[in-house]
Every structure is written in C-alpha cells, then in structure tokens.
Protein backbone atom coordinates (compact mmCIF):
# COMPACT_ATOMS: atom_id res chain seq x y z
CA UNK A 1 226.16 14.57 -56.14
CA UNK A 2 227.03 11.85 -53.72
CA UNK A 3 227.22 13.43 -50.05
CA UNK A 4 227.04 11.64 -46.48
CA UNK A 5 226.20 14.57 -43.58
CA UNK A 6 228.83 13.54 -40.57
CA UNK A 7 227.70 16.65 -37.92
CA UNK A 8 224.57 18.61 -36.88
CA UNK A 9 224.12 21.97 -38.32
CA UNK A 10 227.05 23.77 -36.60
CA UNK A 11 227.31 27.38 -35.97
CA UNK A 12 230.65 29.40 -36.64
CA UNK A 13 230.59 32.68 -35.74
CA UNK A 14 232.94 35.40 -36.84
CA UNK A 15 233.84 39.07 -36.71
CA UNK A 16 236.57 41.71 -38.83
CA UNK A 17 237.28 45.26 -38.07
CA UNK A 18 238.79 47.44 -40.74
CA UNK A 19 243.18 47.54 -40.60
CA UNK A 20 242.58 51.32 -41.34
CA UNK A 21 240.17 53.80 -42.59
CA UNK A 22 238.12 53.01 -45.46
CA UNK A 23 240.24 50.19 -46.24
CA UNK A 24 239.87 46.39 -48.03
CA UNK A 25 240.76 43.96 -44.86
CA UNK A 26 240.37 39.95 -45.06
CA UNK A 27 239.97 37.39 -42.34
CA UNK A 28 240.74 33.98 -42.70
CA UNK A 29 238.52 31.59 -41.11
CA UNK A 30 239.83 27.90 -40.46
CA UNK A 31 236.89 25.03 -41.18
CA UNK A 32 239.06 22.30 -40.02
CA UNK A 33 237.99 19.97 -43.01
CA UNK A 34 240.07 16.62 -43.40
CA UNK A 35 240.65 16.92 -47.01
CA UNK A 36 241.70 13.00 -46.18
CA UNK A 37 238.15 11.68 -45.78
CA UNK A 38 237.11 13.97 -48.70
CA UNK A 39 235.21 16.45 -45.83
CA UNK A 40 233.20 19.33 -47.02
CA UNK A 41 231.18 21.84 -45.36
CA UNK A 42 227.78 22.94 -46.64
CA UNK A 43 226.61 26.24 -45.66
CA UNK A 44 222.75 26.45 -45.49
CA UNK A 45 222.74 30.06 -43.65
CA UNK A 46 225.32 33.29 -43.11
CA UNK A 47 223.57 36.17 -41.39
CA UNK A 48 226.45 39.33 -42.19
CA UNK A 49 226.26 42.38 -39.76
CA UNK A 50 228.36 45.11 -40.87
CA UNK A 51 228.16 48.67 -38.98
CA UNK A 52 226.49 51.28 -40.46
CA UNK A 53 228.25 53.65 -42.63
CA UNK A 54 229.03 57.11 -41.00
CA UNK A 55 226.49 59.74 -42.03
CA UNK A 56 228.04 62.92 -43.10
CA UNK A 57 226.43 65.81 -44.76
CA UNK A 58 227.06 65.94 -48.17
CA UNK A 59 228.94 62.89 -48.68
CA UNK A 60 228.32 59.78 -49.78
CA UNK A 61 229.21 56.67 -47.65
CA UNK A 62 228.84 52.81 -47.18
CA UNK A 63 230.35 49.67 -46.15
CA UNK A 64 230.34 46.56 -47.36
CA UNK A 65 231.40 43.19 -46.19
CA UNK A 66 231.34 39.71 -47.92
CA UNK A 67 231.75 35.82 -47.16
CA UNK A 68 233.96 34.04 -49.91
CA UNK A 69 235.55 30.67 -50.29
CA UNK A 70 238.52 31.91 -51.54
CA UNK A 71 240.87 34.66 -50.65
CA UNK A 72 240.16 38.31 -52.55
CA UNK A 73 242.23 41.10 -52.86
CA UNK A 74 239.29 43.40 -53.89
CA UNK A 75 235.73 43.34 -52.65
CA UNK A 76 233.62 40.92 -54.42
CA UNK A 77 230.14 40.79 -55.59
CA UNK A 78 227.84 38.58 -56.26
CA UNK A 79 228.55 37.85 -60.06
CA UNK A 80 231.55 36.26 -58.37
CA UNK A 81 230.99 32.36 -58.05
CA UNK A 82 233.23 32.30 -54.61
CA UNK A 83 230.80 34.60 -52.78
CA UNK A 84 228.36 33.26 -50.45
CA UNK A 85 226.99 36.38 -49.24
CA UNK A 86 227.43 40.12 -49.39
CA UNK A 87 226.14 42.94 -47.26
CA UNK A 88 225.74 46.95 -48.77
CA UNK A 89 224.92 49.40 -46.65
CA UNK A 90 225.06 52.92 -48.44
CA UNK A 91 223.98 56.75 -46.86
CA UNK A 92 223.33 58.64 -50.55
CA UNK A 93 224.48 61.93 -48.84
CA UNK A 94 225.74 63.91 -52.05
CA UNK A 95 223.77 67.24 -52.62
CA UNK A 96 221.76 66.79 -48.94
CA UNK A 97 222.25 69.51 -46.72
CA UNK A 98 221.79 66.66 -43.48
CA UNK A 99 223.19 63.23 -43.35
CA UNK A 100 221.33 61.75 -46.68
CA UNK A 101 218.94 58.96 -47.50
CA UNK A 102 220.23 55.12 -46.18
CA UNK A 103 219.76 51.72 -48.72
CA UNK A 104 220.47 48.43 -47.40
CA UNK A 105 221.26 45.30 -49.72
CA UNK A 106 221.92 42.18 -48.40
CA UNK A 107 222.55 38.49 -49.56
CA UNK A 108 221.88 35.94 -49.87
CA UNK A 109 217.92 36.87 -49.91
CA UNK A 110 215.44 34.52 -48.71
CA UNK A 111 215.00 32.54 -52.07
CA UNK A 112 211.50 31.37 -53.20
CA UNK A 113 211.25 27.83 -52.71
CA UNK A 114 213.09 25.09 -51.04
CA UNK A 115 216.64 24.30 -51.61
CA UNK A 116 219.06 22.53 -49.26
CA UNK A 117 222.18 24.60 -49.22
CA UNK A 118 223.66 28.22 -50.59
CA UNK A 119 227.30 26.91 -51.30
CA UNK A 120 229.30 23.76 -50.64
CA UNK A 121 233.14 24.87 -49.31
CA UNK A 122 235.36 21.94 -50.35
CA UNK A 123 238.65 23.73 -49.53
CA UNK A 124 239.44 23.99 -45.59
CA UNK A 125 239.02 27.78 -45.40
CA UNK A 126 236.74 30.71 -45.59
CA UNK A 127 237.30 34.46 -46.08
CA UNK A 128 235.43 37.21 -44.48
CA UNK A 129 235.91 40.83 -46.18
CA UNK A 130 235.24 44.19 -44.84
CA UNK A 131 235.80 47.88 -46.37
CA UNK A 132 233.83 51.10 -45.45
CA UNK A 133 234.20 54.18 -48.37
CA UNK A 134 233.91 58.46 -47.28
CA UNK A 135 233.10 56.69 -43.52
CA UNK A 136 234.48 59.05 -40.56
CA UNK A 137 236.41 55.62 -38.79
CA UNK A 138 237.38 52.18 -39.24
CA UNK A 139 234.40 50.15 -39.43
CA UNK A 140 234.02 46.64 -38.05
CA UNK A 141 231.24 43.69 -39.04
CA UNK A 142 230.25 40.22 -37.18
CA UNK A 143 228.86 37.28 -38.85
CA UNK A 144 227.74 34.05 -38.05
CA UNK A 145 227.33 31.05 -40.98
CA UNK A 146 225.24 28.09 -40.30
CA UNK A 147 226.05 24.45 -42.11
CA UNK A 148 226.90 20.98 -41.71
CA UNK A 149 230.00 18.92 -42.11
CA UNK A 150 229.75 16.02 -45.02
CA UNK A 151 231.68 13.46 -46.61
CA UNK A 152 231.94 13.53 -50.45
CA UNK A 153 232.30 10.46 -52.63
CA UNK A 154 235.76 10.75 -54.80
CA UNK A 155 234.64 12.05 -57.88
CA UNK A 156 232.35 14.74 -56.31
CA UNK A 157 234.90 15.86 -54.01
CA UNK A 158 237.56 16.25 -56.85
CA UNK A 159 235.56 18.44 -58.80
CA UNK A 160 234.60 20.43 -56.13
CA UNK A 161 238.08 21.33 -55.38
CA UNK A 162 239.39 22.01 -58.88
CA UNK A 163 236.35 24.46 -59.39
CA UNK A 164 237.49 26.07 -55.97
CA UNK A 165 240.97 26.67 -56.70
CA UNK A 166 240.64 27.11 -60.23
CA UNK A 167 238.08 29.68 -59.95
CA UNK A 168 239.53 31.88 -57.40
C-alpha cells in the first residue's frame, strides 16, 4: 500500500448527546479530505468517553457509543468492518436489591505488538454513535481520534473507497 503522510498527527475532537431517552443518535464529523489529491486520513488513536449508565435498582442499564466510517442506522459492533472503536458500559442491576454490579468494555484495546494504524478513512466523513438502554436521561459521550492526513497512490486509493462505500 503506497501512502505519502502530508500532516502531523492531528487531533479531532468530538462530542454527541442523545436526541431523546435511550435513543440511537449519529453525528457526522467532516475530515475535510480532497478526494482530488486522493487524501486519506489514518487514524492511529480514538479515546471514546461515554457517561455512565444510570444505576437503578433492579434494572439493567448501559450505554454505548461507537466511531464508524460510514453512517449506521443501528449501533454497531465490532464484527462490523466500518467500526473503529466501540465503548460498553453496562450496570447488571436485574435481581439486586441496590444499583447492581458495573462492566466496562472498550475498543480498540491496546493490541500486542506494533502496528502503525487502527483504520484508514478514505471517504471525507466520520460517524460518531451514541444510545443509552433502561438509563433514567439522555446520555451524552466526548471523543477525541488521533491520525494523520496522507496521500494515496491511484490504485490504493480506489480500492479503499469501493470497500468503504460498498461495505457500508
């Protein structure tokens, strides 16, 4: 994969509050990319902060949020080839008396070994999902993803975009 790096490692920080209670809500976030000059942007961090689920006695809660190339209509996981990272955090409440037990999963994990990025975004856009389940209020989340801006050679860039679109 032929790729020039154009920019420092830029910073792009980001933040989504739910449209209503326990609802799916997307952001779109504009890269800027000049699809002309065959620009990508490869993301070598994303840090996802979503709020904590509300804890409620006997009830089961969570909220999730996730970082995708493409636009969802559903919240995605990561068996999904579009998501860069995903955030869980759940309150197992069901049965308890109190306000339950809390698990946290979060991606992308720090992998063992080196590599040089997490995903490549050849399309000019981003998509930041939020959606809290049995919560109390509309949650909210803040983000920040860390990459660089490249040039791709023709071919590269081509199929980079075809496997964009045609996979969302």
């Amino acid at each position: 994969m032929a790729l020039k790096k154009t920019s420092d490692t830029i910073a792009i920080s980001f933040d989504i509050t739910e449209s209503a209670l326990n609802t799916f809500t997307q952001e779109q976030i504009n890269l800027t990319l000049d699809p002309l000059n065959n620009e990508v942007f490869v993301v070598v961090a994303v840090d996802l902060d979503p709020a904590a689920p509300s804890a409620l006695a006997g009830i089961n809660t969570q909220t999730s949020m996730a970082l995708t190339t493409t636009s969802k209509t559903a919240m995605p996981n990561l068996s999904d080839s579009q998501c860069i990272a995903r955030s869980l955090l759940k309150i197992q409440a069901a049965g308890y008396a109190d306000g339950g037990v809390g698990f946290t999963s979060r991606s992308p994990e720090t992998p063992q070994g080196a590599i040089d990025y997490i995903q490549i975004v050849a399309t000019n856009n981003v998509f930041v999902q939020i959606q809290g389940a049995n919560n109390s209020g509309p949650l909210s989340g803040s983000g920040r993803m860390w990459g660089y801006r490249a040039r791709a050679d023709a071919s590269t860039y081509g199929a980079l975009v075809q496997s964009e679109v045609l996979s969302s």
